[in-house]
Protein backbone atom coordinates (compact mmCIF):
# COMPACT_ATOMS: atom_id res chain seq x y z
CA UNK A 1 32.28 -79.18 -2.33
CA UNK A 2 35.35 -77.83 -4.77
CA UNK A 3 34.57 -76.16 -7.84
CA UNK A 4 37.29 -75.97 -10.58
CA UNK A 5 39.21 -72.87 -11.42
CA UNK A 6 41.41 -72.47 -14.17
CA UNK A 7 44.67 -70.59 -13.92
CA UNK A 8 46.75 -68.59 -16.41
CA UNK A 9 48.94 -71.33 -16.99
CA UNK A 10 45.93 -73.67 -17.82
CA UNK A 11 46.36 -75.49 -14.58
CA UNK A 12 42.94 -76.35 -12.72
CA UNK A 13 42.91 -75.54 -8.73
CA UNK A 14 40.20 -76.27 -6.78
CA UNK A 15 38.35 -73.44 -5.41
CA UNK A 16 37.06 -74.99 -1.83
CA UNK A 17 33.11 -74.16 -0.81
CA UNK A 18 32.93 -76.50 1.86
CA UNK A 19 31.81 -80.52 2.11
CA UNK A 20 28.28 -78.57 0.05
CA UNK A 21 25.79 -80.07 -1.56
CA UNK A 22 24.89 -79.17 -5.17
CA UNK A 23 21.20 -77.93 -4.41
CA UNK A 24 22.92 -75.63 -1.39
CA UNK A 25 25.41 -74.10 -3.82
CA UNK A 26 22.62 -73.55 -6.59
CA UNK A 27 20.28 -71.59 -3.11
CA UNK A 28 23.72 -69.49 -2.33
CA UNK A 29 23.91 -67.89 -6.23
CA UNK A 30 20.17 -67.68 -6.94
CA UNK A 31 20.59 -65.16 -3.64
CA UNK A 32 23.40 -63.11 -5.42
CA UNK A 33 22.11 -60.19 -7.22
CA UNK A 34 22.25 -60.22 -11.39
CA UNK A 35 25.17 -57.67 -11.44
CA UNK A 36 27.53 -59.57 -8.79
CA UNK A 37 26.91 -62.81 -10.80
CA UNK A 38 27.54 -61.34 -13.75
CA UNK A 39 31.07 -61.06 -12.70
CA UNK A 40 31.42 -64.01 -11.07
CA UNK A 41 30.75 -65.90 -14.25
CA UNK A 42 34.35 -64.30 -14.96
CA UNK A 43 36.16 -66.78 -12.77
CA UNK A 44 36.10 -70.05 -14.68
CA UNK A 45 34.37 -71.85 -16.76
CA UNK A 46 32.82 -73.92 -14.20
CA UNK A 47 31.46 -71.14 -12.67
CA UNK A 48 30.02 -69.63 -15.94
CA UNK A 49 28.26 -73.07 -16.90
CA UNK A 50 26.91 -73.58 -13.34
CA UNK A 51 25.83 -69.58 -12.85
CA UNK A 52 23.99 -69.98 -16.58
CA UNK A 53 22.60 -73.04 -15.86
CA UNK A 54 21.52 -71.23 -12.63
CA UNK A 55 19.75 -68.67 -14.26
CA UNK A 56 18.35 -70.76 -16.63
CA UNK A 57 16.49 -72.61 -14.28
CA UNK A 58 15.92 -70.14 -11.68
CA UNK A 59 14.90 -66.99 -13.42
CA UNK A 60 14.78 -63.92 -11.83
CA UNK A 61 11.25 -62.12 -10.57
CA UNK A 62 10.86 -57.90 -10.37
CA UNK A 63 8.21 -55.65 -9.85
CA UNK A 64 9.49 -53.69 -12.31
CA UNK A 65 7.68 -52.61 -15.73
CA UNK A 66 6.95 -50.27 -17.83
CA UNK A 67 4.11 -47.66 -18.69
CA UNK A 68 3.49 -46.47 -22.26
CA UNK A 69 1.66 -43.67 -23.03
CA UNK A 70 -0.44 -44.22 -26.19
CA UNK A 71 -2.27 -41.96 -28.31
CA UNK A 72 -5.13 -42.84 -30.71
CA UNK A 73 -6.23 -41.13 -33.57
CA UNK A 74 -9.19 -40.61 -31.01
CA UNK A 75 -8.12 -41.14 -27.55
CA UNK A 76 -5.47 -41.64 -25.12
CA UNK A 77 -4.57 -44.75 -22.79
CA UNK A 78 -1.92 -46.08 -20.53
CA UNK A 79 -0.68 -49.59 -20.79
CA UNK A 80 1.15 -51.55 -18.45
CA UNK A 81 3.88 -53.93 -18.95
CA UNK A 82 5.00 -56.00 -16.44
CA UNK A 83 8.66 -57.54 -17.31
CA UNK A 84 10.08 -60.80 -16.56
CA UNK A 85 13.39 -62.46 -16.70
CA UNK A 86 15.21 -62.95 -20.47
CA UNK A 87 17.76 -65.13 -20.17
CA UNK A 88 17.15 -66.83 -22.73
CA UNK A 89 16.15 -65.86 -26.44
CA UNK A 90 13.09 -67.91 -26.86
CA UNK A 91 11.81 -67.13 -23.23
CA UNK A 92 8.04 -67.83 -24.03
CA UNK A 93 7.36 -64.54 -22.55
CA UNK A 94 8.47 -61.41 -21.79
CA UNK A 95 5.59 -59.55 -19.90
CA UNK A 96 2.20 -59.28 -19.49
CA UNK A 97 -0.08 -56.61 -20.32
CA UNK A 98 -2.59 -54.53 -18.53
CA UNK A 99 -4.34 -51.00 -20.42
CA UNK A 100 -6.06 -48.69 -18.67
CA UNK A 101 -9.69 -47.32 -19.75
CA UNK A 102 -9.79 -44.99 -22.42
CA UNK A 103 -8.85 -41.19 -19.99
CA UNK A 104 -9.45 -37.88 -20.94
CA UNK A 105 -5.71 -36.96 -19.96
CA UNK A 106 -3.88 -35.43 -22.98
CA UNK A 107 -0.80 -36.30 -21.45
CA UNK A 108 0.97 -38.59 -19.01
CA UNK A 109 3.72 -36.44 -17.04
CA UNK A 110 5.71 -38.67 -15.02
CA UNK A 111 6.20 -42.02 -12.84
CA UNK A 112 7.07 -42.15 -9.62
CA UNK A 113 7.35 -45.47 -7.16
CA UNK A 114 4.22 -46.93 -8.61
CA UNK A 115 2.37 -43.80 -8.91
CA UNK A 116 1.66 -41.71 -12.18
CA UNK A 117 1.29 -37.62 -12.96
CA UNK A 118 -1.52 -36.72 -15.31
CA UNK A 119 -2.40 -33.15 -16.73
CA UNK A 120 -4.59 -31.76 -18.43
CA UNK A 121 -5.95 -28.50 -19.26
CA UNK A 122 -9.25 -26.92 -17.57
CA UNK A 123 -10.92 -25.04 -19.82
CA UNK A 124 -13.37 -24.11 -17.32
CA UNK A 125 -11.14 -22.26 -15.40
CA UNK A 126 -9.49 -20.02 -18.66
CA UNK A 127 -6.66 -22.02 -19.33
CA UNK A 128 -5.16 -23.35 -16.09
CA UNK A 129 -3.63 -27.07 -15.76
CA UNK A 130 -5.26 -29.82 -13.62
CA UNK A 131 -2.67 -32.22 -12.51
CA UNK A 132 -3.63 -35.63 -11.25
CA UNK A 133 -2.11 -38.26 -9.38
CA UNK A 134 -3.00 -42.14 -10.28
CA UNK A 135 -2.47 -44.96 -8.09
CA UNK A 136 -2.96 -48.03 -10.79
CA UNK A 137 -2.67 -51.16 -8.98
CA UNK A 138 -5.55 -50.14 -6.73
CA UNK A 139 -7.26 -47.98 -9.68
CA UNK A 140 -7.22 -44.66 -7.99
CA UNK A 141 -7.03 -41.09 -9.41
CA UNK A 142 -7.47 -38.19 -7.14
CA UNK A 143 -7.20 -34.48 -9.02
CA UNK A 144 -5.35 -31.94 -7.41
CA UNK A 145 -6.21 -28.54 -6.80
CA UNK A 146 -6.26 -25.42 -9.98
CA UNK A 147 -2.17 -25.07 -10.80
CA UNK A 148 -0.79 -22.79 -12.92
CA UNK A 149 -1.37 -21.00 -16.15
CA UNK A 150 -0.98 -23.00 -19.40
CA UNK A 151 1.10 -19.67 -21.01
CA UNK A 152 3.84 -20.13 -18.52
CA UNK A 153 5.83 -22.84 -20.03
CA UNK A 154 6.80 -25.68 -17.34
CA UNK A 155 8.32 -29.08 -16.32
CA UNK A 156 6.86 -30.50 -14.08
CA UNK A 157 7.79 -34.02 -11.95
CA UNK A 158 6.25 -36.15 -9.52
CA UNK A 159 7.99 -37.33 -5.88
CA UNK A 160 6.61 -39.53 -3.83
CA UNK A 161 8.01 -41.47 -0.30
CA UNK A 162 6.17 -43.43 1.98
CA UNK A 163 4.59 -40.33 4.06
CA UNK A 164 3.78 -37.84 0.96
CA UNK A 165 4.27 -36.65 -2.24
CA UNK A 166 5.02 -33.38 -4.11
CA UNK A 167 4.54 -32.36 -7.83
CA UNK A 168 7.86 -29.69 -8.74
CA UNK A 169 7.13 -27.38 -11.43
CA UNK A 170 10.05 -25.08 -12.57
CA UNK A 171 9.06 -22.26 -15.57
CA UNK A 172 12.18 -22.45 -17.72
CA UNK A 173 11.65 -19.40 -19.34
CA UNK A 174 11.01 -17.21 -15.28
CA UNK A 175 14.88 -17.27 -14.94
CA UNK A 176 16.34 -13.75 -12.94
CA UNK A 177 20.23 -13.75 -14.07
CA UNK A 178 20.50 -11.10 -11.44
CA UNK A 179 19.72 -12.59 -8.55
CA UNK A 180 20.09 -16.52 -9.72
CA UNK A 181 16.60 -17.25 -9.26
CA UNK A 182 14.06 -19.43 -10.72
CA UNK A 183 10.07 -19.22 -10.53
CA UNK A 184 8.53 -22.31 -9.30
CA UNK A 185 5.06 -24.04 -7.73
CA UNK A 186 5.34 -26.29 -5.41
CA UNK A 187 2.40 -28.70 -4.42
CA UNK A 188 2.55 -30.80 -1.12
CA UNK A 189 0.61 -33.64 -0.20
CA UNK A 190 0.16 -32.60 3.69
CA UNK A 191 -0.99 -29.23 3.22
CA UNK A 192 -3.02 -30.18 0.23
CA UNK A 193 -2.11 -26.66 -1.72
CA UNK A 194 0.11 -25.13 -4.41
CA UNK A 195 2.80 -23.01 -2.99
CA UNK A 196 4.30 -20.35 -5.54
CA UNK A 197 7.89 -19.76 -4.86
CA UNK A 198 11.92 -18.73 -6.30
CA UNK A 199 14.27 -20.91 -5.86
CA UNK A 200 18.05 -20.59 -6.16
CA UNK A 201 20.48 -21.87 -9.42
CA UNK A 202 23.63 -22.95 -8.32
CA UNK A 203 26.61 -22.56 -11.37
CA UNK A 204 23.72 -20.50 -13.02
CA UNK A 205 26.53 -19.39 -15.80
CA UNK A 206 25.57 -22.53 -17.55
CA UNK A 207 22.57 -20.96 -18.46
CA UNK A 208 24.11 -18.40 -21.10
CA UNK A 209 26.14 -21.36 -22.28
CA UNK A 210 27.00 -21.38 -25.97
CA UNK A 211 24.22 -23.85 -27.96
CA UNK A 212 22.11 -24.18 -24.36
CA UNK A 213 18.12 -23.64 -24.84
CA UNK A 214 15.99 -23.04 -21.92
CA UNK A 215 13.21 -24.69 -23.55
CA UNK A 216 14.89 -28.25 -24.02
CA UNK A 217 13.78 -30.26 -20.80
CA UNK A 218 11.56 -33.50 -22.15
CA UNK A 219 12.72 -35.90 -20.46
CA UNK A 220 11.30 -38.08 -17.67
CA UNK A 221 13.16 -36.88 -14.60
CA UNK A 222 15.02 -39.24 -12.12
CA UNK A 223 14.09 -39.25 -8.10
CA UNK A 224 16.89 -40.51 -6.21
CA UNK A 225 15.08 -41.56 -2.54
CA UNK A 226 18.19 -42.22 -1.04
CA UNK A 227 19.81 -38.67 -1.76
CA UNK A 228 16.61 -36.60 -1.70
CA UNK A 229 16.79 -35.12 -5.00
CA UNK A 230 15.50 -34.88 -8.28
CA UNK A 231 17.23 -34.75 -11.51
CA UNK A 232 16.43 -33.27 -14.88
CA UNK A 233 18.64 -33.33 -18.65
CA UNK A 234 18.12 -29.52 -19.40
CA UNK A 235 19.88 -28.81 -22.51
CA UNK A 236 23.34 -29.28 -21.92
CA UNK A 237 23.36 -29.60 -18.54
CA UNK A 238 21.88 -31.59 -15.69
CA UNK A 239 19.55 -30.22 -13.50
CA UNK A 240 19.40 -31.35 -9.69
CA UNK A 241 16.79 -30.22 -7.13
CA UNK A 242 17.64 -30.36 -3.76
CA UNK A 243 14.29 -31.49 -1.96
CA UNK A 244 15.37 -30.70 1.89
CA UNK A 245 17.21 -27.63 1.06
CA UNK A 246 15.23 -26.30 -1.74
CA UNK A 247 18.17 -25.58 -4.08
CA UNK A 248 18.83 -26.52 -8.35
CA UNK A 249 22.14 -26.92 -8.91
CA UNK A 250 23.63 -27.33 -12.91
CA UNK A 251 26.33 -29.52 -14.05
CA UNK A 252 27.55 -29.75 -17.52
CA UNK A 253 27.00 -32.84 -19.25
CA UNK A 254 29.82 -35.22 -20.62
CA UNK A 255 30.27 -34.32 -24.46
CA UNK A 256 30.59 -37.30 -26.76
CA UNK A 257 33.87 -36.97 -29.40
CA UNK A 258 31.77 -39.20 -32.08
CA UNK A 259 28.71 -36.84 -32.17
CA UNK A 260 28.92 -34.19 -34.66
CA UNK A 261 26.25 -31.99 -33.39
CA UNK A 262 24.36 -31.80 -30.68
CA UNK A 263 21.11 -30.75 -32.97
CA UNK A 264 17.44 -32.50 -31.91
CA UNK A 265 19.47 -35.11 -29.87
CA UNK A 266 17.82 -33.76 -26.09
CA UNK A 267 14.83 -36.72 -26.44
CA UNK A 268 17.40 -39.05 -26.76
CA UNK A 269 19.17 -38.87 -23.66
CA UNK A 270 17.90 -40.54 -20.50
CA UNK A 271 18.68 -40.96 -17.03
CA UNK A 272 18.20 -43.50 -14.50
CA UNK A 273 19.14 -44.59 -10.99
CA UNK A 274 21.18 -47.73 -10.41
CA UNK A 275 21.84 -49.74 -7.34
CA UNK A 276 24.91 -48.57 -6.04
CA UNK A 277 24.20 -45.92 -3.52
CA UNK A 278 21.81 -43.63 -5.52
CA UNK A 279 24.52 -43.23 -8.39
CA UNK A 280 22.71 -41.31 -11.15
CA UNK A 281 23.62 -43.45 -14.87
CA UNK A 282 23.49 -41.01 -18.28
CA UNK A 283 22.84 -42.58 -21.17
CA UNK A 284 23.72 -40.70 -24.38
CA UNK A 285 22.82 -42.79 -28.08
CA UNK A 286 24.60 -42.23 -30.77
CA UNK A 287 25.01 -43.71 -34.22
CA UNK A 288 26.51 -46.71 -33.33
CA UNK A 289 25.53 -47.46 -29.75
CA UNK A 290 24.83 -45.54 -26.48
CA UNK A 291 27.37 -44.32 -23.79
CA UNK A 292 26.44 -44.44 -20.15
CA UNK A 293 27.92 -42.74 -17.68
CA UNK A 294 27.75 -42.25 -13.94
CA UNK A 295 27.24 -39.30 -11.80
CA UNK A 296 28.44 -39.25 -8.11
CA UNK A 297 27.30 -35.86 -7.15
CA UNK A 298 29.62 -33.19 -8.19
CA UNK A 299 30.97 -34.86 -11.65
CA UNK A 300 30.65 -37.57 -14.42
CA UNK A 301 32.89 -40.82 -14.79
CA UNK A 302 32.49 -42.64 -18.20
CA UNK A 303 31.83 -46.32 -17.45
CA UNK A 304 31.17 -48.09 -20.97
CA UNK A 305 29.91 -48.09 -24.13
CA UNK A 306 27.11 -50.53 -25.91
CA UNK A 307 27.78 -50.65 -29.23
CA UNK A 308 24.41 -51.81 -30.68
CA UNK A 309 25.36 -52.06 -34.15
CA UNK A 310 27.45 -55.72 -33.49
CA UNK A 311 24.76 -57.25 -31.37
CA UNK A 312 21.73 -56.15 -33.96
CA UNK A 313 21.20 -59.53 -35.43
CA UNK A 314 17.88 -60.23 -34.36
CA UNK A 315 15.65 -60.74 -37.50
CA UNK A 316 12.79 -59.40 -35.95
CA UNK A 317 14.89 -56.05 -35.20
CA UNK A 318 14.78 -53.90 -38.14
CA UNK A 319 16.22 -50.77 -37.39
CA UNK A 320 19.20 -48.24 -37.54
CA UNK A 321 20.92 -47.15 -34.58
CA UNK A 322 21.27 -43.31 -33.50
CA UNK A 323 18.63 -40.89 -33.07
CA UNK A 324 15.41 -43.36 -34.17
CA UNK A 325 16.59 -45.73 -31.08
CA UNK A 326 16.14 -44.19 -27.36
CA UNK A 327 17.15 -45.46 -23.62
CA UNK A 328 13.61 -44.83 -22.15
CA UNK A 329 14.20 -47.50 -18.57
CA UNK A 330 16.67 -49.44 -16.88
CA UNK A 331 15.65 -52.43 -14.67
CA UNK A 332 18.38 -53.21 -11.83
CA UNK A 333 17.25 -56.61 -11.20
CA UNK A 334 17.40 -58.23 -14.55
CA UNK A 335 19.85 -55.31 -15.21
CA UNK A 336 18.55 -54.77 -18.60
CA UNK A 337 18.17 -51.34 -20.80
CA UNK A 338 14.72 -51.19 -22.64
CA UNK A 339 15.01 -48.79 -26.18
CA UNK A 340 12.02 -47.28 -27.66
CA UNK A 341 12.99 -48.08 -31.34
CA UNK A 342 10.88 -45.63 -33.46
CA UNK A 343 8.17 -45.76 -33.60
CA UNK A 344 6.21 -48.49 -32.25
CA UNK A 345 8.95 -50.82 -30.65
CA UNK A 346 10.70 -51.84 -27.64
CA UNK A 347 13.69 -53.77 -27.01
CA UNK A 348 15.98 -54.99 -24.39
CA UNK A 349 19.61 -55.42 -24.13
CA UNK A 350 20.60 -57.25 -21.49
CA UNK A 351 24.00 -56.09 -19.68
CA UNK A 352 24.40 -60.00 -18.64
CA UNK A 353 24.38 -61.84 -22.55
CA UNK A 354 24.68 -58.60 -24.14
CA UNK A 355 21.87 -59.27 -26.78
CA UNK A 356 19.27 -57.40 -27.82
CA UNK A 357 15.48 -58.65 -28.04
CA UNK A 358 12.34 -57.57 -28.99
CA UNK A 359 9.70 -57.45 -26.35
CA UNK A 360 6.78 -55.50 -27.62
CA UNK A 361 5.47 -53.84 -30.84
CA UNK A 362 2.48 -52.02 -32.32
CA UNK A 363 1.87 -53.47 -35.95
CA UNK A 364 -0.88 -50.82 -37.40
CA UNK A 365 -3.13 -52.03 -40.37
CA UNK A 366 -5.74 -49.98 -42.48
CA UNK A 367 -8.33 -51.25 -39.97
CA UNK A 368 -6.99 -49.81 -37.02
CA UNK A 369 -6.56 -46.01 -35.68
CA UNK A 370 -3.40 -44.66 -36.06
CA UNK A 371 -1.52 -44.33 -32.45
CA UNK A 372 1.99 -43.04 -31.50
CA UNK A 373 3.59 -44.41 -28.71
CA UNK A 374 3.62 -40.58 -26.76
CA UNK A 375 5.97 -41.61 -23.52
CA UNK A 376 7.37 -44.15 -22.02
CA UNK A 377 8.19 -44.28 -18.47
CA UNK A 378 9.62 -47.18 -15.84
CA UNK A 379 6.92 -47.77 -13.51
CA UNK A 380 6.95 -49.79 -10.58
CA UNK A 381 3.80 -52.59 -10.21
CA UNK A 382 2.96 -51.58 -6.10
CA UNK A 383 0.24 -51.20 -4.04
CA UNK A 384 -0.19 -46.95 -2.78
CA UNK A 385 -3.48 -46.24 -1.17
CA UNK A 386 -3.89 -42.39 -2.61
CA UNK A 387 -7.06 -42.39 -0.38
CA UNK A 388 -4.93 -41.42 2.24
CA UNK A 389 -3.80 -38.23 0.68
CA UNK A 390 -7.18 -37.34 -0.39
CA UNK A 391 -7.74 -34.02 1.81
CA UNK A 392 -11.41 -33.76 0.78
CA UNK A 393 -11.46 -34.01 -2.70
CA UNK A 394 -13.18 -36.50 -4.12
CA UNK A 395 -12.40 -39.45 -6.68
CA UNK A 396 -12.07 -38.37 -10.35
């Protein structure tokens, strides 16, 4: 089979696949990842009509969702969404839902490989935090043992691998400048206990930084399997945590010329992991758009910029870019970014058509509580038996 190419001088050559039947050819690119034929759609115009058609009829499948965090006027709950393919605007449907019961969690900490990190506070015990760990596809919640105080200010993150998981909490605000240390509790699956401990800051100096604030570390952290380690946005910099050698290190982040100040924009920025070897993405919104770029271990590389503001002609999209719109999940099979547009909205922007949709939306009426969506984090839809980290301790 020969597939047309054009040239620069408007020529056509024939780019030779073998003597290969249509329906073979169509099997060979639905095998290509999204990102690859993204690119290859670059090529000619034969290949963009045949890749589109392609994807049009063979739409992509992921395991990939989200969670969202919502709290009622009364009570809290988690639901699920579980994201398909978008490749085209009128796609009859974009995920499907599934809520948890109503939970006495106040909050929803973090996501982790298909698990989730609860907290809340035990009163019973004067003031200390109960973290649990929630396996939703198999509706399991196991609580972990009494942590730490709720005066001692914390963030707090979930790991887990195949064999265990551990729950990192580092107190901000138990920094020695003397001896580059940082208080932390450490909680690990096999030994079923907390484990208080100081850990070392690499490039502490950051820390005394002009404009940073040790109290500015919201967002959902980043676990990079691959590398071993787990990365934070704290303030200005980025925090990573070094799970084999028990080490943070701090790297400044990349400053943006068209932001004017740097003022209540820490929610805004998110980071995720993308396919290409554990490389750690940073996504940073401003007015017009959002800049991502990519961090390779010791330094950031800007790769592009999505300037929302041209591609924002969706009717059912009314919003203004900049601070009310925030990267909260990137998929890497559908290689889309999802935005929590304030306050009750989420959209996708698809790297492949560069569009923007709408995908989900709370519409509040007189009749019904008031709710805030509280977090949003990307949440994988697998099967993890917690039963066989449950050391004794029974079901919540």
């Amino acid at each position: 089979m020969a597939i047309a190419m054009e040239t620069e001088q408007g020529e056509e050559e024939m780019i030779e696949l073998g003597n290969l039947s249509n329906h073979i050819v169509e099997s060979i690119f639905t095998k290509i990842p999204l990102k690859s034929l993204i690119q290859l759609k670059t090529v000619s115009k034969t290949w963009r009509n045949s890749i589109t058609n392609i994807r049009h009829c063979y739409p992509l499948t992921t395991s990939t969702g989200l969670v969202l965090f919502l709290k009622h006027k009364t009570y809290q709950e988690s639901v699920f969404m579980k994201l398909h393919d978008q490749t085209q605007k009128n796609f009859p449907k974009f995920c499907t839902f599934h809520s948890s019961s109503t939970h006495k969690f106040p909050y929803l900490i973090d996501s982790c490989n298909g698990v989730l990190l609860y907290a809340s506070e035990n009163n019973s015990n004067n003031g200390f935090w109960t973290y649990s760990v929630s396996s939703p596809v198999l509706d399991q919640l196991i609580s972990l043992p009494i942590s730490h105080h709720i005066s001692r200010p914390t963030c707090s993150s979930l790991v887990f691998e195949s064999n265990l998981f551990q729950v990192i909490s580092f107190f901000w605000e138990e920094v020695d400048f003397d001896t580059h240390m940082m208080n932390c509790m450490i909680f690990e699956s096999n030994s079923w206990k907390w484990r208080e401990t100081q850990i070392q800051i690499l490039n502490s100096q950051f820390l005394q930084s002009d404009g940073f604030i040790r109290g500015q570390c919201f967002n959902s952290s980043v676990f990079s399997r691959e590398k071993r380690k787990l990365y934070w946005i704290w303030s200005l910099c980025l925090l990573v945590y070094d799970i084999d050698f028990e080490v943070f290190t701090l790297f400044s982040l990349p400053k943006n010329n068209s932001r004017r100040s740097r003022k209540d924009v820490y929610y805004s920025q998110f980071l995720y992991e993308s396919s290409e070897g554990g490389v750690i993405q940073f996504c940073d919104p401003v007015n017009s758009g959002v800049f991502i770029w990519s961090f390779r271990g010791s330094e950031f590389k800007f790769d592009h910029f999505v300037r929302l503001v041209n591609i924002n002609d969706d009717q059912d999209l009314r919003f203004k870019t900049g601070y009310s719109v925030r990267p909260c999940a990137f998929n890497n099979d559908l290689q889309v970014l999802y935005l929590h547009v304030l306050p009750h909205t989420i959209a996708a922007y698809s790297f492949e058509t560069q569009k923007l949709v709408q995908i989900w939306s709370y519409e509040e009426d007189e009749e019904e509580e008031m709710c805030w969506v509280f977090k949003i984090f990307p949440f994988l839809f697998s099967s993890v038996d917690l039963l066989a980290y449950n050391k004794g301790v029974g079901l919540s």
